[in-house]
PDB file of N, CA and C in Angstrom:
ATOM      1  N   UNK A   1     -31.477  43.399  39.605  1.00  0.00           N
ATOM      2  CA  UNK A   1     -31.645  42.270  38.716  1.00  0.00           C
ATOM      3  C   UNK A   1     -30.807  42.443  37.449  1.00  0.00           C
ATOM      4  N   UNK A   2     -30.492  43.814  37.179  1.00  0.00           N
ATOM      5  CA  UNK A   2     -30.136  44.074  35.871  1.00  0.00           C
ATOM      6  C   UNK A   2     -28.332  43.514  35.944  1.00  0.00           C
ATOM      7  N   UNK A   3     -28.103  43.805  37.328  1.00  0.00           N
ATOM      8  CA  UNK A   3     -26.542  43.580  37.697  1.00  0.00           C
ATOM      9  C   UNK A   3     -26.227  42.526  37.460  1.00  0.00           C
ATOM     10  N   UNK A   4     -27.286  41.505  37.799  1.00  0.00           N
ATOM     11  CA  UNK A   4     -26.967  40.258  37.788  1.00  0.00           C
ATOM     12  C   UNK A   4     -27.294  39.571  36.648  1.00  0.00           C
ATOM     13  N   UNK A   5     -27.987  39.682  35.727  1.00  0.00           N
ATOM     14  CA  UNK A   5     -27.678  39.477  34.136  1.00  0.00           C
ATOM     15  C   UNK A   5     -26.738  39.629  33.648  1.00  0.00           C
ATOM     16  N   UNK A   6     -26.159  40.888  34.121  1.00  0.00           N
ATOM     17  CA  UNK A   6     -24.732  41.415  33.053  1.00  0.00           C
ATOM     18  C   UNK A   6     -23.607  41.005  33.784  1.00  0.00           C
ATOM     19  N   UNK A   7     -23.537  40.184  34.895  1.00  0.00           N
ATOM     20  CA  UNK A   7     -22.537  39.719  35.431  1.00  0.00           C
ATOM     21  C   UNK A   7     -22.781  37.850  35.435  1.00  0.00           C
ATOM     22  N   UNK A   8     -24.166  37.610  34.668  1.00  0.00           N
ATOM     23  CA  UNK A   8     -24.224  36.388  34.105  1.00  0.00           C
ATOM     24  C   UNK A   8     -23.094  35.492  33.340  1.00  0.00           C
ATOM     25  N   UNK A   9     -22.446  36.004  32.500  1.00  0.00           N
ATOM     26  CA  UNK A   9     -21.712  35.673  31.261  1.00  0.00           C
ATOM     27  C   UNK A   9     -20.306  35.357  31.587  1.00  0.00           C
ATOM     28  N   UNK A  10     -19.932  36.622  32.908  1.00  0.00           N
ATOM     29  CA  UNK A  10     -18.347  36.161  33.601  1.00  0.00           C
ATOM     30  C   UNK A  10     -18.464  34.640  34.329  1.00  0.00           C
ATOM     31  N   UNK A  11     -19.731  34.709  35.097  1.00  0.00           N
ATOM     32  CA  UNK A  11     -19.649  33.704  36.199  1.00  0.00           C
ATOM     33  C   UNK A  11     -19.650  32.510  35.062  1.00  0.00           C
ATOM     34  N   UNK A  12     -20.587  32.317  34.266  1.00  0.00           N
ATOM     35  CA  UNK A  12     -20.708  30.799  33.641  1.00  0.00           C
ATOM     36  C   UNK A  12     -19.175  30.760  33.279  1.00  0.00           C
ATOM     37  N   UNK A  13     -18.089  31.815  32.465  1.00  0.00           N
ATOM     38  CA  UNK A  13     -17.326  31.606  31.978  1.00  0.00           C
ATOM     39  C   UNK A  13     -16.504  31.175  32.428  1.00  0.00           C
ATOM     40  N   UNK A  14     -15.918  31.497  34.338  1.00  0.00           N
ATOM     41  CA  UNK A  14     -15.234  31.145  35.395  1.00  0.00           C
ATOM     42  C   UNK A  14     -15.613  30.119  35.740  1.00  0.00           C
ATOM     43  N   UNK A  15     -16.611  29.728  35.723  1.00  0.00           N
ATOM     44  CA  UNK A  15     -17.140  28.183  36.286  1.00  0.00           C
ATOM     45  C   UNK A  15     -16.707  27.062  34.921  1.00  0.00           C
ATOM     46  N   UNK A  16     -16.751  27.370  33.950  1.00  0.00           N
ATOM     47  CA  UNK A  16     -16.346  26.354  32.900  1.00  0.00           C
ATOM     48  C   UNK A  16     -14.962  26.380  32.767  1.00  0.00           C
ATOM     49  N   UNK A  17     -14.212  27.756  33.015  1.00  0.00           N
ATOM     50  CA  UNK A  17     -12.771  27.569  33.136  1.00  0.00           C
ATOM     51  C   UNK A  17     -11.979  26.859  34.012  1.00  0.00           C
ATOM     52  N   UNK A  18     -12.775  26.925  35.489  1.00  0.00           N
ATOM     53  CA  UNK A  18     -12.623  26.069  36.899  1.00  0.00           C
ATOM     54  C   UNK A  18     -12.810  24.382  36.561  1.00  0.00           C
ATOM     55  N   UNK A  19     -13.850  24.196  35.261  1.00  0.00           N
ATOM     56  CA  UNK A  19     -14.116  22.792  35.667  1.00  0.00           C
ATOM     57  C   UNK A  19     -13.203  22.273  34.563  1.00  0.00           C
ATOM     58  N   UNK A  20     -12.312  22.658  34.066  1.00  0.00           N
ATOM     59  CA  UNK A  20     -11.367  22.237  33.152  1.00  0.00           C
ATOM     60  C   UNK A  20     -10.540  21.184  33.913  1.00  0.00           C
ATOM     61  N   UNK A  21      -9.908  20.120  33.470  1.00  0.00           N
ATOM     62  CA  UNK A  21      -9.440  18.931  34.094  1.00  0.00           C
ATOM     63  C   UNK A  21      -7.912  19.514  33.480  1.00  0.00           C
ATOM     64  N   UNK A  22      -6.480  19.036  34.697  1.00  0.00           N
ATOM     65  CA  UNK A  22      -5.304  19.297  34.146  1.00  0.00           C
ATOM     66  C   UNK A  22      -4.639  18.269  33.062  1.00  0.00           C
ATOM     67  N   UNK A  23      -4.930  17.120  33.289  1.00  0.00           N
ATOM     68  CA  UNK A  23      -4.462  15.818  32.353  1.00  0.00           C
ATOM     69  C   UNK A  23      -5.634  15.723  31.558  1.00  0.00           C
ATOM     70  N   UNK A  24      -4.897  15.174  30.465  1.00  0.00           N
ATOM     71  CA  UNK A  24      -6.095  14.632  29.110  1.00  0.00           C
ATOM     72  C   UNK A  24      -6.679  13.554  29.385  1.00  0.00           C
ATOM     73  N   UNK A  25      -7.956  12.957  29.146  1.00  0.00           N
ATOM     74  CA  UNK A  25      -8.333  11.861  29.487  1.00  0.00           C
ATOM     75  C   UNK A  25      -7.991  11.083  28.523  1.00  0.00           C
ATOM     76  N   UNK A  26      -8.205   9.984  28.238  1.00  0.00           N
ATOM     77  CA  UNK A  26      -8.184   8.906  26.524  1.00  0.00           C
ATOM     78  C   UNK A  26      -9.065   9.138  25.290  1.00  0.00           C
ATOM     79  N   UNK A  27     -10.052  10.148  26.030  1.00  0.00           N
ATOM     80  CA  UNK A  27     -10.812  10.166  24.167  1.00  0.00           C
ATOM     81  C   UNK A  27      -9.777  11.247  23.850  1.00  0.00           C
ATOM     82  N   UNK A  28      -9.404  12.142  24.501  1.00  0.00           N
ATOM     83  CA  UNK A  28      -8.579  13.117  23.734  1.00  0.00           C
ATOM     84  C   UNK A  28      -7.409  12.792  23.802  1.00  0.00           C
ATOM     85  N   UNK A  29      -6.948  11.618  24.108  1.00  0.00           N
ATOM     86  CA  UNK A  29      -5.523  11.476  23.497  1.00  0.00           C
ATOM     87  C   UNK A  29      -5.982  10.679  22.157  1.00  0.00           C
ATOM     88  N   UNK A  30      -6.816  10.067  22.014  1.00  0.00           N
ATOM     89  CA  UNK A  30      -7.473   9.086  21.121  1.00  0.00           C
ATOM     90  C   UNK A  30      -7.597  10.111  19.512  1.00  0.00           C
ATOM     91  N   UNK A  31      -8.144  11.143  20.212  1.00  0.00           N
ATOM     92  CA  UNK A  31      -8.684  12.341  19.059  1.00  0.00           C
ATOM     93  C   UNK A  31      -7.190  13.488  18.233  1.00  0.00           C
ATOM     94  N   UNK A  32      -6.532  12.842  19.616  1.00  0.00           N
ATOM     95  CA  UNK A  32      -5.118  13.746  18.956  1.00  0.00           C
ATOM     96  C   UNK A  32      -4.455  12.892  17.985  1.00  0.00           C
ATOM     97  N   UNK A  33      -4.606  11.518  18.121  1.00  0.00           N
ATOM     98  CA  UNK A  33      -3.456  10.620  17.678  1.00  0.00           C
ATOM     99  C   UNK A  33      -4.268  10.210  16.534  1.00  0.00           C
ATOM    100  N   UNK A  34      -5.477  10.275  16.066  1.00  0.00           N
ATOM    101  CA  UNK A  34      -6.745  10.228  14.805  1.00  0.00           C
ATOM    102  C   UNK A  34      -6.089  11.632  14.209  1.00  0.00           C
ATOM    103  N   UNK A  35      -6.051  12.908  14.729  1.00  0.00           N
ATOM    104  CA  UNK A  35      -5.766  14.150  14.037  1.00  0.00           C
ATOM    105  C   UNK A  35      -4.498  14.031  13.298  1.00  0.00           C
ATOM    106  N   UNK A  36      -3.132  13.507  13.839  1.00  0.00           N
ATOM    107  CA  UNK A  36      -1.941  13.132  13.846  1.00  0.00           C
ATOM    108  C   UNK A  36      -1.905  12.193  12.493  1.00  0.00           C
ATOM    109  N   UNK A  37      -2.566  11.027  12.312  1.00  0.00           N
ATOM    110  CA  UNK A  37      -2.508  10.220  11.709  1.00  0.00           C
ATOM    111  C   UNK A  37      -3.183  10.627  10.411  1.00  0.00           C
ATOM    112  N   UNK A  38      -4.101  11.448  10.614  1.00  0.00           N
ATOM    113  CA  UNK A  38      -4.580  12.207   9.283  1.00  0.00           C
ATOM    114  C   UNK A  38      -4.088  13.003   8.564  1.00  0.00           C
ATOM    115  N   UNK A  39      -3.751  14.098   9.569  1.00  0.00           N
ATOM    116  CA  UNK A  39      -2.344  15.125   8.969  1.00  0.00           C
ATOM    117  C   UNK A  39      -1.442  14.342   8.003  1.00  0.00           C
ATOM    118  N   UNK A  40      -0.974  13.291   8.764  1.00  0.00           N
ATOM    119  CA  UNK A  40       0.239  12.305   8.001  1.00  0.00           C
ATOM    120  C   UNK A  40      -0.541  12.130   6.663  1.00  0.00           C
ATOM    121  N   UNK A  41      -1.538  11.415   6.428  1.00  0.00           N
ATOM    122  CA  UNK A  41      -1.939  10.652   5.359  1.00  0.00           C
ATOM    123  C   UNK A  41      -2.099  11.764   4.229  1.00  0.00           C
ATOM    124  N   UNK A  42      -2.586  13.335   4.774  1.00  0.00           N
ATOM    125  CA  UNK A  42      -2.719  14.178   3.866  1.00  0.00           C
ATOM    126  C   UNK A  42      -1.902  14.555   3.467  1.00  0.00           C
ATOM    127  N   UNK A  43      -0.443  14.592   3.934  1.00  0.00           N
ATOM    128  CA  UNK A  43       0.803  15.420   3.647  1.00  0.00           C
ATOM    129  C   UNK A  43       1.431  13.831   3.164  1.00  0.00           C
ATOM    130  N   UNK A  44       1.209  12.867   3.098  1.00  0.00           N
ATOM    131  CA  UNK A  44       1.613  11.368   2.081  1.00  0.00           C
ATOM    132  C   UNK A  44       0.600  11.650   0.767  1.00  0.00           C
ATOM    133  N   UNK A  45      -0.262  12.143   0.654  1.00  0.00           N
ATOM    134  CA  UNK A  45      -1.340  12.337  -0.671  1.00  0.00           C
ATOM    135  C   UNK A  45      -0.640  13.384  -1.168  1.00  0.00           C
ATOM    136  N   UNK A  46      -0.559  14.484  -0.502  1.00  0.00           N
ATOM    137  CA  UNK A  46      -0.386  15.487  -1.409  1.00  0.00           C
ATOM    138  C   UNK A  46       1.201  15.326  -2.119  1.00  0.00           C
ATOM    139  N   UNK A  47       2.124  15.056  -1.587  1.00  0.00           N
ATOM    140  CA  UNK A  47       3.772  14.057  -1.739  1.00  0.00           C
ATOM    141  C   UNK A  47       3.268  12.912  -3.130  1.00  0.00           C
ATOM    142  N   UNK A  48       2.341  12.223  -3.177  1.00  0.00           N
ATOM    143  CA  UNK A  48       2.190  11.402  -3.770  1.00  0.00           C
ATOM    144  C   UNK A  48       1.528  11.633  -5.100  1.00  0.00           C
ATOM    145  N   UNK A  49       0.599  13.431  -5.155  1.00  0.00           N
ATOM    146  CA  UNK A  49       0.304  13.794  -6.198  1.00  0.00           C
ATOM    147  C   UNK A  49       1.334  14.601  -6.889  1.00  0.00           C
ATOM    148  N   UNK A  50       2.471  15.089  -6.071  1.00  0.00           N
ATOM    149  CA  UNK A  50       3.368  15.888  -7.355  1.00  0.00           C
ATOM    150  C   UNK A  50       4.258  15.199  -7.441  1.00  0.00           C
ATOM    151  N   UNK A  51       4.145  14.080  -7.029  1.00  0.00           N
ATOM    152  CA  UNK A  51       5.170  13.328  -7.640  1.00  0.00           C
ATOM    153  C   UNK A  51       4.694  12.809  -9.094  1.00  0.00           C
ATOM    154  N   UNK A  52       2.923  12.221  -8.819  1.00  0.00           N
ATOM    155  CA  UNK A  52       2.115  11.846 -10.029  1.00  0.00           C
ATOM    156  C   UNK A  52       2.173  13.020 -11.466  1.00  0.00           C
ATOM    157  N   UNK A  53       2.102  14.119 -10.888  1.00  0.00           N
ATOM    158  CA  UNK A  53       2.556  15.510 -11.612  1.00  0.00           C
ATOM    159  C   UNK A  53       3.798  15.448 -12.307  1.00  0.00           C
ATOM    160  N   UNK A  54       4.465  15.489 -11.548  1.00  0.00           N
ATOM    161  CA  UNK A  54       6.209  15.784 -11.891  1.00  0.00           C
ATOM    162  C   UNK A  54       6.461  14.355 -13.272  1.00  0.00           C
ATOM    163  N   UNK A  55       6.235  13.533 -12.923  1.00  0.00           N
ATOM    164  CA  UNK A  55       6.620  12.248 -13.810  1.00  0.00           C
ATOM    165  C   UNK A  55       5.211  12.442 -14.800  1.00  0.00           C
ATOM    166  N   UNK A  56       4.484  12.662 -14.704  1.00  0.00           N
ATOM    167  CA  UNK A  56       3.507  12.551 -16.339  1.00  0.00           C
ATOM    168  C   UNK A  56       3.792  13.931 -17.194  1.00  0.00           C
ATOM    169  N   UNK A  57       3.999  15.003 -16.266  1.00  0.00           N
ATOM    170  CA  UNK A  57       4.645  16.076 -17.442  1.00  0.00           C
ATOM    171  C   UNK A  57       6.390  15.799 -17.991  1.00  0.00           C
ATOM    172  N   UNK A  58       7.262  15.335 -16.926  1.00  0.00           N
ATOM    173  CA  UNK A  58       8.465  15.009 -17.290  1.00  0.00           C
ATOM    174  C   UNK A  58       7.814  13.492 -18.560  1.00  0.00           C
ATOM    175  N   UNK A  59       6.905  12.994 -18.450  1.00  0.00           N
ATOM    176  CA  UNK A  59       6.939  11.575 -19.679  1.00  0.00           C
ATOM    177  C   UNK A  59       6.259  12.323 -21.027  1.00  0.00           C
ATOM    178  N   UNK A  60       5.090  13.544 -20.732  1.00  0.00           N
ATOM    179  CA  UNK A  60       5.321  14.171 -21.943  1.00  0.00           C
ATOM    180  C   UNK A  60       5.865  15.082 -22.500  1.00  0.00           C
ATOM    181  N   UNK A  61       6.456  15.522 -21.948  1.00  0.00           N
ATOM    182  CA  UNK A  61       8.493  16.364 -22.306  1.00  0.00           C
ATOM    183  C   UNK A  61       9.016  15.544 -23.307  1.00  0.00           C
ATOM    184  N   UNK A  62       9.332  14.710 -22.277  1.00  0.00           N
ATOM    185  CA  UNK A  62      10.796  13.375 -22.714  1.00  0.00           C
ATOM    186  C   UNK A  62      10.789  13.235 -24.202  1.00  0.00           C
ATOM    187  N   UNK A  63       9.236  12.499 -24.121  1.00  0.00           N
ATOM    188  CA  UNK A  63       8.223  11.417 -25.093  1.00  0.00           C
ATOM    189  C   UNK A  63       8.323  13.109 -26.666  1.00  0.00           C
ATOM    190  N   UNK A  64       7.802  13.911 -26.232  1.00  0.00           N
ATOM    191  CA  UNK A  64       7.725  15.047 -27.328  1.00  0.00           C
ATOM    192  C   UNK A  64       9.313  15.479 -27.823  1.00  0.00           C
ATOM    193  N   UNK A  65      10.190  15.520 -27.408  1.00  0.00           N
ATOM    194  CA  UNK A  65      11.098  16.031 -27.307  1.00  0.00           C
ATOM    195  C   UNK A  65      12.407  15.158 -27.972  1.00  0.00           C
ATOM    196  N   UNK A  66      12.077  13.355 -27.599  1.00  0.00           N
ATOM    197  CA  UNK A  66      12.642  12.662 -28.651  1.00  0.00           C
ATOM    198  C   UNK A  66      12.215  12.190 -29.638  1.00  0.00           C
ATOM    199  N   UNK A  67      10.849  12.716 -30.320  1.00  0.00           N
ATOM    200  CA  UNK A  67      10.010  12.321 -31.212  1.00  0.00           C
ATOM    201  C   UNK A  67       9.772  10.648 -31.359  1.00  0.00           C
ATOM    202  N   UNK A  68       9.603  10.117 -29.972  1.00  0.00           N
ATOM    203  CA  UNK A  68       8.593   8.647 -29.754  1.00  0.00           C
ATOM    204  C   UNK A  68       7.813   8.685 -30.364  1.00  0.00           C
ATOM    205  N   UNK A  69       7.955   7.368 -31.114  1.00  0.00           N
ATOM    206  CA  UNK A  69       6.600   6.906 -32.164  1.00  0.00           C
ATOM    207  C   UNK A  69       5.374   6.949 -31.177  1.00  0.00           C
ATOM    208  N   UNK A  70       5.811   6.189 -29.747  1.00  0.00           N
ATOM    209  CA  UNK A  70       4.730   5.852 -29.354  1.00  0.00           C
ATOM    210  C   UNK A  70       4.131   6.909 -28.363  1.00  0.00           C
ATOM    211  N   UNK A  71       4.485   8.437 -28.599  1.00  0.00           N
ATOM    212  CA  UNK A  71       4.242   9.496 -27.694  1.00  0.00           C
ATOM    213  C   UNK A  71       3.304   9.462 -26.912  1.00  0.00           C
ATOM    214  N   UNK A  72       2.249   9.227 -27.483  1.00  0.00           N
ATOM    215  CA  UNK A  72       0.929   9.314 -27.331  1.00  0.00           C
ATOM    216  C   UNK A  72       0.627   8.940 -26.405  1.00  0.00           C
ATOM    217  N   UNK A  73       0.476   7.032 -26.363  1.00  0.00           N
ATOM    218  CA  UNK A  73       0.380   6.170 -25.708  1.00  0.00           C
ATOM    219  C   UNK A  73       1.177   6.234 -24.275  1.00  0.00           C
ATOM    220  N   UNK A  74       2.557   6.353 -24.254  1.00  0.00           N
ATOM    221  CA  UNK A  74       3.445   6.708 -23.122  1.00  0.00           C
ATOM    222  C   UNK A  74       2.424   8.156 -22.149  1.00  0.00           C
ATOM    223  N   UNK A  75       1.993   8.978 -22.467  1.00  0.00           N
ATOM    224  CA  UNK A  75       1.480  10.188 -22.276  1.00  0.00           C
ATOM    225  C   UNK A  75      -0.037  10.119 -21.783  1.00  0.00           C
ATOM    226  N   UNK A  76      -0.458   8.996 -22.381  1.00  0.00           N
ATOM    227  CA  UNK A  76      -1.654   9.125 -21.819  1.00  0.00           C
ATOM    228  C   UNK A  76      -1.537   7.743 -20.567  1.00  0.00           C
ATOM    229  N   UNK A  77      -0.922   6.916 -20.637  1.00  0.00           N
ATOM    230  CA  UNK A  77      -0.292   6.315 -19.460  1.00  0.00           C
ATOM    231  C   UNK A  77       0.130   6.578 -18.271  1.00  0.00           C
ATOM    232  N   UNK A  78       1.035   7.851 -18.818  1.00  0.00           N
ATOM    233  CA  UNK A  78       1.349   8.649 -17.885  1.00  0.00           C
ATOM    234  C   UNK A  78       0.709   9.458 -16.417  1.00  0.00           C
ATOM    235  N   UNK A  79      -0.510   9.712 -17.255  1.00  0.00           N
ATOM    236  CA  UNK A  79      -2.011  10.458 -16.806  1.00  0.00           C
ATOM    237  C   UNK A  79      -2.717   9.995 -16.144  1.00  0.00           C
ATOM    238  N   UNK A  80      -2.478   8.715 -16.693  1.00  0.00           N
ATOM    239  CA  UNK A  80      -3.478   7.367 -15.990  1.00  0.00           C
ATOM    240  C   UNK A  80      -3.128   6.779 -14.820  1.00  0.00           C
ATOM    241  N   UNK A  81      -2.189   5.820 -15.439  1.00  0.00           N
ATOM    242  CA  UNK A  81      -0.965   5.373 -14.268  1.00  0.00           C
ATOM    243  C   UNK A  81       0.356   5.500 -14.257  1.00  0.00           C
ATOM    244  N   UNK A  82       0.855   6.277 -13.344  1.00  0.00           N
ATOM    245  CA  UNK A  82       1.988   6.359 -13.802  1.00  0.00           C
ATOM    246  C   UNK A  82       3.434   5.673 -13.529  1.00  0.00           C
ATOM    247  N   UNK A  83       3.053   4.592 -12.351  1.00  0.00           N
ATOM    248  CA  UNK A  83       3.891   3.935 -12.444  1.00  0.00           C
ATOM    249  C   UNK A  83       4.357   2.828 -13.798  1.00  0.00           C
ATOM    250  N   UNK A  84       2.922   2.662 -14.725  1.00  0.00           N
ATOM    251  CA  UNK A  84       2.996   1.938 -15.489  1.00  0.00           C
ATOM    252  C   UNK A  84       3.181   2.980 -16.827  1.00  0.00           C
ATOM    253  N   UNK A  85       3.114   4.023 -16.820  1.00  0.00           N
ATOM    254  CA  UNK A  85       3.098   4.861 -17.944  1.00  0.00           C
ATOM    255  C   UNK A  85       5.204   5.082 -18.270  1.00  0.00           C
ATOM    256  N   UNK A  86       5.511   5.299 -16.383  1.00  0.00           N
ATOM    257  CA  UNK A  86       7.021   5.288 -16.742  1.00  0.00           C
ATOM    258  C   UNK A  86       7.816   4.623 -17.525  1.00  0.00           C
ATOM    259  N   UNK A  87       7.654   3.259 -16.699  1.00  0.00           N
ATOM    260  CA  UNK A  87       8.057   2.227 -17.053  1.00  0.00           C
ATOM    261  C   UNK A  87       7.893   1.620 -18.807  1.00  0.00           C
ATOM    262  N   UNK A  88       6.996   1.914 -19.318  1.00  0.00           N
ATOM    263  CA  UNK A  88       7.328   2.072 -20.938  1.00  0.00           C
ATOM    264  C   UNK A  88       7.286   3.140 -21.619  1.00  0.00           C
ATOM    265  N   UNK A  89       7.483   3.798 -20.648  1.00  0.00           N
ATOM    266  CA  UNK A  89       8.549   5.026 -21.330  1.00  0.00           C
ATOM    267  C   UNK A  89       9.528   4.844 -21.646  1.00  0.00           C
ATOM    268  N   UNK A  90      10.635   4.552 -20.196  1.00  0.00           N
ATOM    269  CA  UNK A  90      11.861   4.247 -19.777  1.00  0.00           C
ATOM    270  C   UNK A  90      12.446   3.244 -20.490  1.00  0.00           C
ATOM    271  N   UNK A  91      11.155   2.100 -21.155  1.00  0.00           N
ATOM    272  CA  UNK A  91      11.592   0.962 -22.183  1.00  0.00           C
ATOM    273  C   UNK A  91      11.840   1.405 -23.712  1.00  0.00           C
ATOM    274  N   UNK A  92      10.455   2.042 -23.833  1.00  0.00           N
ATOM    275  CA  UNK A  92      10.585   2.187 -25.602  1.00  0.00           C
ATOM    276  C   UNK A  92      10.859   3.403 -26.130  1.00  0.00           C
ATOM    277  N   UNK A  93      11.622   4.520 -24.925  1.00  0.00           N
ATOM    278  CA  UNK A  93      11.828   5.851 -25.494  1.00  0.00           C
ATOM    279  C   UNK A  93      13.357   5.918 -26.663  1.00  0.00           C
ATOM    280  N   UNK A  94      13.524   6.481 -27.560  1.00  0.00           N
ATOM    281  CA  UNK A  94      14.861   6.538 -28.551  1.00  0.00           C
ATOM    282  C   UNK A  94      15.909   6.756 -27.328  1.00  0.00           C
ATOM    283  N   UNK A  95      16.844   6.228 -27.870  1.00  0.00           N
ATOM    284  CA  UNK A  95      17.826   6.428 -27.156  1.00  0.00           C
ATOM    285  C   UNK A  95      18.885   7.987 -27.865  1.00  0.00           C
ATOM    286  N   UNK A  96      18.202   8.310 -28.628  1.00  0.00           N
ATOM    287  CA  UNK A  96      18.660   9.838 -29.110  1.00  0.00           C
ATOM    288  C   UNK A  96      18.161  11.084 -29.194  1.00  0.00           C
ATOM    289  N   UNK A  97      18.403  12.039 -29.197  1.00  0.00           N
ATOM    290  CA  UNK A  97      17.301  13.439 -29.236  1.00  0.00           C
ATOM    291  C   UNK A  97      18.066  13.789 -30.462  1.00  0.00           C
ATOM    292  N   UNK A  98      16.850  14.152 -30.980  1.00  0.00           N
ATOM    293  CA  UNK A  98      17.011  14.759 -32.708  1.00  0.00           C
ATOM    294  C   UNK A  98      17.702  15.947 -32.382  1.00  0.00           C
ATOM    295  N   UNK A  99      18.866  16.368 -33.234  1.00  0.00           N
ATOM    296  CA  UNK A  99      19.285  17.522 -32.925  1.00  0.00           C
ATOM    297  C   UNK A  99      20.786  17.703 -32.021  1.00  0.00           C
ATOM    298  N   UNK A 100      20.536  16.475 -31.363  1.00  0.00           N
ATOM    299  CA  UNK A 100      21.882  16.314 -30.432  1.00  0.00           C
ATOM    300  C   UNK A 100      23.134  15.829 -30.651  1.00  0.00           C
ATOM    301  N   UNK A 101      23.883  15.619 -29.792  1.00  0.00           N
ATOM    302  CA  UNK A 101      24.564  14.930 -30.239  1.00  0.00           C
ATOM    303  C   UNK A 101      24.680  13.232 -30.018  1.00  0.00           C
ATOM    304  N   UNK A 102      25.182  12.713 -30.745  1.00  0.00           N
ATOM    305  CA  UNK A 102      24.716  11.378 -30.973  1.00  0.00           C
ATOM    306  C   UNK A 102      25.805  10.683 -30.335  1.00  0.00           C
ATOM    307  N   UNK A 103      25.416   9.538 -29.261  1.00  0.00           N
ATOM    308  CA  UNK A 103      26.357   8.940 -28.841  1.00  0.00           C
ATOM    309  C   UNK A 103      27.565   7.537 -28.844  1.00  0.00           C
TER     310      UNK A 103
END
């Protein structure tokens, strides 16, 4: 009896390996192409946060760096939204950097 306990664990394991099907059925192509489509959306988020990154520290650089009246405001725009934080940046930033040369 004891043999056949301890040779319990192969047989179930051979029998579940046997009943494995060679083609995928549709929920698992269904479940691959859900996995697929998620992957995507996470690797479009994470693309979409350093970009949000990259442009609100590049707007409070810019904004500090040409001494904008309106630093502040541009900067915390930035943070917020930044398509709309750019965009009056890009409008009301000096067109000179203190220190530079002047064009």
């Amino acid at each position: 009896m004891k043999r056949l306990l301890f040779g319990l664990p192969l047989v179930l394991t051979v029998t579940s390996l046997l009943a494995q099907t060679d083609s995928p059925t549709p929920a698992d192509l269904s479940g691959a192409a859900a996995a697929g489509i998620f992957g995507g959306v996470c690797i479009f988020q994470i693309i979409m946060i350093a970009i949000w990154l990259f442009v609100a520290i590049w707007i409070m650089r810019d904004a500090k760096k040409r001494n904008s009246p309106n630093a502040t405001l541009v900067t915390v725009l930035g943070w917020l939204v930044w398509p709309v934080g750019l965009i009056v940046h890009l409008i009301t930033r000096p067109k000179t950097i203190p220190g530079g040369p002047n064009p």
